[in-house]
N, C-alpha and C. Protein backbone atom coordinates (compact mmCIF):
# COMPACT_ATOMS: atom_id res chain seq x y z
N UNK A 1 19.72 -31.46 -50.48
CA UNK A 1 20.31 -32.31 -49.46
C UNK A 1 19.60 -32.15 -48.12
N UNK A 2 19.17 -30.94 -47.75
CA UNK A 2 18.18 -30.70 -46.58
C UNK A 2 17.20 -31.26 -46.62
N UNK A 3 16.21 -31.22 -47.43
CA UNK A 3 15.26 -31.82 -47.71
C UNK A 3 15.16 -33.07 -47.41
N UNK A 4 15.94 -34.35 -47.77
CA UNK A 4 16.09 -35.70 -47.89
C UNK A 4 16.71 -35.80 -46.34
N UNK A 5 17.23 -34.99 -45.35
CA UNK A 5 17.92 -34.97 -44.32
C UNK A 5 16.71 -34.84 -43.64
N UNK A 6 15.40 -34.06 -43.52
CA UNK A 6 14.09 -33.58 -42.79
C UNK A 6 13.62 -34.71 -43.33
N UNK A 7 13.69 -35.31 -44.53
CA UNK A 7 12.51 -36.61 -44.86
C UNK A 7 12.82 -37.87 -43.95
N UNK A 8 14.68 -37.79 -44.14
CA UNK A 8 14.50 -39.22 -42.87
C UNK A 8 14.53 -39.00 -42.16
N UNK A 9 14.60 -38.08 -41.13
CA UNK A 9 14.02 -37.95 -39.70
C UNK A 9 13.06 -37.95 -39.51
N UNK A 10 12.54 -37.35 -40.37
CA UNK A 10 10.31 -37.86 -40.75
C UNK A 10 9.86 -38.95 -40.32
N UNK A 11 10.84 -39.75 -41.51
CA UNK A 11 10.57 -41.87 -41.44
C UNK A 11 10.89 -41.80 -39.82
N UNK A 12 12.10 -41.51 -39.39
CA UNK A 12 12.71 -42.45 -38.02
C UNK A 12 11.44 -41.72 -36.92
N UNK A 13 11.30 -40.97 -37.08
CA UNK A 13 10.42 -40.48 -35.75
C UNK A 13 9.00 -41.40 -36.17
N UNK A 14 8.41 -41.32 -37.50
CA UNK A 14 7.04 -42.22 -37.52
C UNK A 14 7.68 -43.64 -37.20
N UNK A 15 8.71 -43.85 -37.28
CA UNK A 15 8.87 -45.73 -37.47
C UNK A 15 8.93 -45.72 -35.51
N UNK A 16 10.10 -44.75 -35.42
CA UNK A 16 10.31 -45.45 -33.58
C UNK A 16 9.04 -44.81 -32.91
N UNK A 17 7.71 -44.01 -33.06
CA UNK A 17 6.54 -43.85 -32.36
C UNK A 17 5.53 -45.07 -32.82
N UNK A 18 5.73 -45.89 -34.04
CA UNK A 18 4.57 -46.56 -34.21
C UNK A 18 5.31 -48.27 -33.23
N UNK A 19 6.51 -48.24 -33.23
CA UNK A 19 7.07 -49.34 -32.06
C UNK A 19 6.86 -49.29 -30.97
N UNK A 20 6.98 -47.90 -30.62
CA UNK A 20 6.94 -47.60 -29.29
C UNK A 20 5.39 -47.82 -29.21
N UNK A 21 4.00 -47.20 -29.99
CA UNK A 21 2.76 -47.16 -29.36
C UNK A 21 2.64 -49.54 -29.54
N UNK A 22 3.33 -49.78 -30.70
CA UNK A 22 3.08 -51.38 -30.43
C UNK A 22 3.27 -51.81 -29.17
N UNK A 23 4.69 -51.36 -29.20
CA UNK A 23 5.22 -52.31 -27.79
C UNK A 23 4.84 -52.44 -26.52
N UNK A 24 3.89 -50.83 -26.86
CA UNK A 24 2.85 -50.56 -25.26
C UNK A 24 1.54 -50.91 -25.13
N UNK A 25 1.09 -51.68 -26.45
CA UNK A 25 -0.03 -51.57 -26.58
C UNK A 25 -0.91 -52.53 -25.46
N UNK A 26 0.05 -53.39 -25.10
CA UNK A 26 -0.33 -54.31 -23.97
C UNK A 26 -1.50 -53.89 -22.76
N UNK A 27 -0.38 -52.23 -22.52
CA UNK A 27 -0.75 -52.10 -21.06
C UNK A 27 -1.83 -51.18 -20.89
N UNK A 28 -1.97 -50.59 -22.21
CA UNK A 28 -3.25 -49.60 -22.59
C UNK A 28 -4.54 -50.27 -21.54
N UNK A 29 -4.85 -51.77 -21.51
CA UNK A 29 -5.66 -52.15 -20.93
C UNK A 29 -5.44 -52.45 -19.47
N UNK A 30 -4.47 -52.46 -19.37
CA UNK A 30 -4.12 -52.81 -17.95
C UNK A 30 -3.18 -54.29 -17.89
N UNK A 31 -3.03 -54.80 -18.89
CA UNK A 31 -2.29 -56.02 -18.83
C UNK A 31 -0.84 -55.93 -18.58
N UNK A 32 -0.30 -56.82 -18.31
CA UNK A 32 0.83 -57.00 -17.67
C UNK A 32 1.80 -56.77 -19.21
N UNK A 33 3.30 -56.20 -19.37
CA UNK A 33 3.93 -56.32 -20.44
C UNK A 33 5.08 -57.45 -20.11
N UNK A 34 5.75 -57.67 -20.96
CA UNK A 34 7.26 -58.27 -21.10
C UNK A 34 7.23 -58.88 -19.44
N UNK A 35 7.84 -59.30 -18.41
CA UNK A 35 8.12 -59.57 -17.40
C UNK A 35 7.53 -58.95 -16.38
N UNK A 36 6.26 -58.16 -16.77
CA UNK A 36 5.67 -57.35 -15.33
C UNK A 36 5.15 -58.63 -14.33
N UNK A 37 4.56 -59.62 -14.78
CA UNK A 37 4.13 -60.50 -14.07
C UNK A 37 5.00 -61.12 -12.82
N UNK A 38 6.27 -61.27 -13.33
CA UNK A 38 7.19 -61.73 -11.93
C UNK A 38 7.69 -60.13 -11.11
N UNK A 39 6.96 -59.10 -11.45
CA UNK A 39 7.00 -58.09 -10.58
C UNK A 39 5.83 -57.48 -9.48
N UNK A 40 5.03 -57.75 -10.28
CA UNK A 40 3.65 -57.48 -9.48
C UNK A 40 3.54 -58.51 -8.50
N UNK A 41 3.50 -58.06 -7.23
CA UNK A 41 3.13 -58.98 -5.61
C UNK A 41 2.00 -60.18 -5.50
N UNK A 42 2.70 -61.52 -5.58
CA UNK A 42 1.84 -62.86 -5.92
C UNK A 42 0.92 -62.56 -4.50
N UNK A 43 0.05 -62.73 -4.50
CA UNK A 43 -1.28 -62.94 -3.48
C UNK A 43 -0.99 -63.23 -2.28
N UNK A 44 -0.15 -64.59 -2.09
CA UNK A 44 0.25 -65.43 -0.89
C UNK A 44 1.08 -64.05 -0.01
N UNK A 45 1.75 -62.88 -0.75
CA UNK A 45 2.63 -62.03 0.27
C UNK A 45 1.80 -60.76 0.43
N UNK A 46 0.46 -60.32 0.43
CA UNK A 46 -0.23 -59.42 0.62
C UNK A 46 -1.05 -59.57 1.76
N UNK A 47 -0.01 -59.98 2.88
CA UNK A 47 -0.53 -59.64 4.11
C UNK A 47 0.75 -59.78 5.06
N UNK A 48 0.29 -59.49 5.80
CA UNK A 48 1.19 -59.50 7.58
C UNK A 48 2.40 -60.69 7.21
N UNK A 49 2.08 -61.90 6.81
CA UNK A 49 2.82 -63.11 7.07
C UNK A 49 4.04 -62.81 5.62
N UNK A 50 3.20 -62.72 4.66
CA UNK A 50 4.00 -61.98 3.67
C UNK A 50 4.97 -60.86 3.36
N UNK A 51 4.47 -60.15 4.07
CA UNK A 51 5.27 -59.33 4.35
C UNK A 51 6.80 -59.23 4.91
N UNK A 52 6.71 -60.00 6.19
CA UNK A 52 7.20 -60.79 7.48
C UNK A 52 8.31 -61.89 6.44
N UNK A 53 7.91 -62.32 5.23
CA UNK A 53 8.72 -63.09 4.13
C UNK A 53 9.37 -62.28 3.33
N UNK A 54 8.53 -61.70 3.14
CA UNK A 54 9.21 -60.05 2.24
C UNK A 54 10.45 -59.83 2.82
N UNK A 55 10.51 -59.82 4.00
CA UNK A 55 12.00 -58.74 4.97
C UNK A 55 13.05 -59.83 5.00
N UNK A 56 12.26 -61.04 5.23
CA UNK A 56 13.44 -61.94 6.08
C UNK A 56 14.00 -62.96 4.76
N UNK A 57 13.24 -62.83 4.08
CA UNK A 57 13.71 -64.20 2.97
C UNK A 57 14.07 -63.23 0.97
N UNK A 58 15.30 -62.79 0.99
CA UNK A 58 15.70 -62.41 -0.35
C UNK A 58 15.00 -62.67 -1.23
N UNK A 59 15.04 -64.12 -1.41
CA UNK A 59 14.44 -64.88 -3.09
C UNK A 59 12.64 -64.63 -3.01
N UNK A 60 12.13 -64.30 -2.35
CA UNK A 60 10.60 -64.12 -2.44
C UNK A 60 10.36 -63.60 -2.86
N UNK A 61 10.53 -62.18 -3.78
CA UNK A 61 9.89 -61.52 -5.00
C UNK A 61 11.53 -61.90 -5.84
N UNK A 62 11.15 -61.10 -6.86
CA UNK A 62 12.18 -61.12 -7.78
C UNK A 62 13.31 -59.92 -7.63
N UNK A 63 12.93 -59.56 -7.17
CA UNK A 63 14.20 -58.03 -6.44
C UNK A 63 13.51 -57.95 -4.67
N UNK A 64 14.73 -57.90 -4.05
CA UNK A 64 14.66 -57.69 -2.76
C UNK A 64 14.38 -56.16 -2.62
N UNK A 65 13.35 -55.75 -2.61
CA UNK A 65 12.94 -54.59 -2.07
C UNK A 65 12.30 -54.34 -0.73
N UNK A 66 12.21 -54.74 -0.07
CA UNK A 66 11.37 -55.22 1.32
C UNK A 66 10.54 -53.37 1.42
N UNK A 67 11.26 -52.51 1.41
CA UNK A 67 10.95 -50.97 1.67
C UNK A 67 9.70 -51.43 0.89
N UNK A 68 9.80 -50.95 -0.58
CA UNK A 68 8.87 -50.89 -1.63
C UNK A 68 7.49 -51.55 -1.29
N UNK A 69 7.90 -53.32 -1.31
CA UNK A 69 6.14 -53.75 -0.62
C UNK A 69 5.79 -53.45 0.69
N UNK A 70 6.60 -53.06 1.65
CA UNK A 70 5.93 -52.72 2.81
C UNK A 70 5.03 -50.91 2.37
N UNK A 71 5.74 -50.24 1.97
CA UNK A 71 4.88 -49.16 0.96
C UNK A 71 3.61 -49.19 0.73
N UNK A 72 4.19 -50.67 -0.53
CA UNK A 72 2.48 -50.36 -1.11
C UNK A 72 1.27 -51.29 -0.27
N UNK A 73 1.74 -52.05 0.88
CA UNK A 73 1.02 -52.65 1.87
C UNK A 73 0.21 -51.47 2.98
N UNK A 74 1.34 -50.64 3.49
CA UNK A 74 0.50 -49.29 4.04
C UNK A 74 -0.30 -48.51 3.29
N UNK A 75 -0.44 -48.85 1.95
CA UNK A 75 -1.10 -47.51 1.18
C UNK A 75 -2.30 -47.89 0.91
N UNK A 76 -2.64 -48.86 1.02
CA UNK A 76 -4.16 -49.69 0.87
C UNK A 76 -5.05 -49.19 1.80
N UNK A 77 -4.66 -48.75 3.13
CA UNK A 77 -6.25 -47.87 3.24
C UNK A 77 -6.35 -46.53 3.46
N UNK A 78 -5.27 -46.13 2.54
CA UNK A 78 -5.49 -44.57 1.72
C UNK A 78 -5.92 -44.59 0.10
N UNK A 79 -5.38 -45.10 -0.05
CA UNK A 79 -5.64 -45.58 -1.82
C UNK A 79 -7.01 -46.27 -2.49
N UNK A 80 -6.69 -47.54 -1.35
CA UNK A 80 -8.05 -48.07 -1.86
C UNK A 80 -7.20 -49.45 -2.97
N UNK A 81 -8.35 -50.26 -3.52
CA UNK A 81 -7.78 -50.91 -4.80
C UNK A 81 -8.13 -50.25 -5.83
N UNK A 82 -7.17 -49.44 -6.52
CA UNK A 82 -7.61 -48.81 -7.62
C UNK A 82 -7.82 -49.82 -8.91
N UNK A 83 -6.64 -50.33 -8.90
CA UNK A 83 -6.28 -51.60 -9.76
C UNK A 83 -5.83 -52.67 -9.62
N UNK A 84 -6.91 -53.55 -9.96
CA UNK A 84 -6.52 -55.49 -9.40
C UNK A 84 -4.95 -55.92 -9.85
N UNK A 85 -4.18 -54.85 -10.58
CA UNK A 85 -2.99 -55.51 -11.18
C UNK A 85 -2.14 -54.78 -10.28
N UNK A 86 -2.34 -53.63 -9.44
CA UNK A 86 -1.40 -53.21 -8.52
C UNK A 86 -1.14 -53.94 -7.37
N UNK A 87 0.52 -53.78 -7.05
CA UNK A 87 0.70 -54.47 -5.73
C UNK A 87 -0.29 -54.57 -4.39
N UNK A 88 -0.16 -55.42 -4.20
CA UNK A 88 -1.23 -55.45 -2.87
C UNK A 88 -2.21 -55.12 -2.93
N UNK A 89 -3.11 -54.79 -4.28
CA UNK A 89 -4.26 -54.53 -3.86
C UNK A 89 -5.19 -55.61 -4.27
């Protein structure tokens, strides 16, 4: 009875790691997954004026975070663009 109890936990751990490496397999490259796209900062708000939209207008990203992109707007000339898919860069 032990035996067959260690075998399917065997299966469930290979079945939910080979979903889990699918479901990520997206971003391995850098691509956007499931809904990252309406999260990552559209172009038009990666500057001063955008920003300035960021604070004052709710509906302009998809979550009102105003803190968060003003963040990753200051961190650009410490950081650098590491990655074309990160905010603001």
């Amino acid at each position: 009875m032990l035996l067959v109890s260690l075998n399917r936990d065997w299966v469930f751990a290979v079945a939910l790691f080979i979903v889990t490496l699918t479901a990520y397999q997206p971003a391995w490259n850098g691509k956007p997954i499931w809904d990252d796209d309406r999260h990552i900062t559209r172009p038009e708000l990666r500057s001063m004026d955008g920003l300035i939209r960021i604070w004052t207008t709710p509906k302009t990203t998809a979550q009102y975070y105003p803190l968060t992109h003003t963040v990753f707007l200051a961190g650009i000339p410490f950081v650098g663009r590491i990655n074309a898919r990160l905010p603001f860069s």
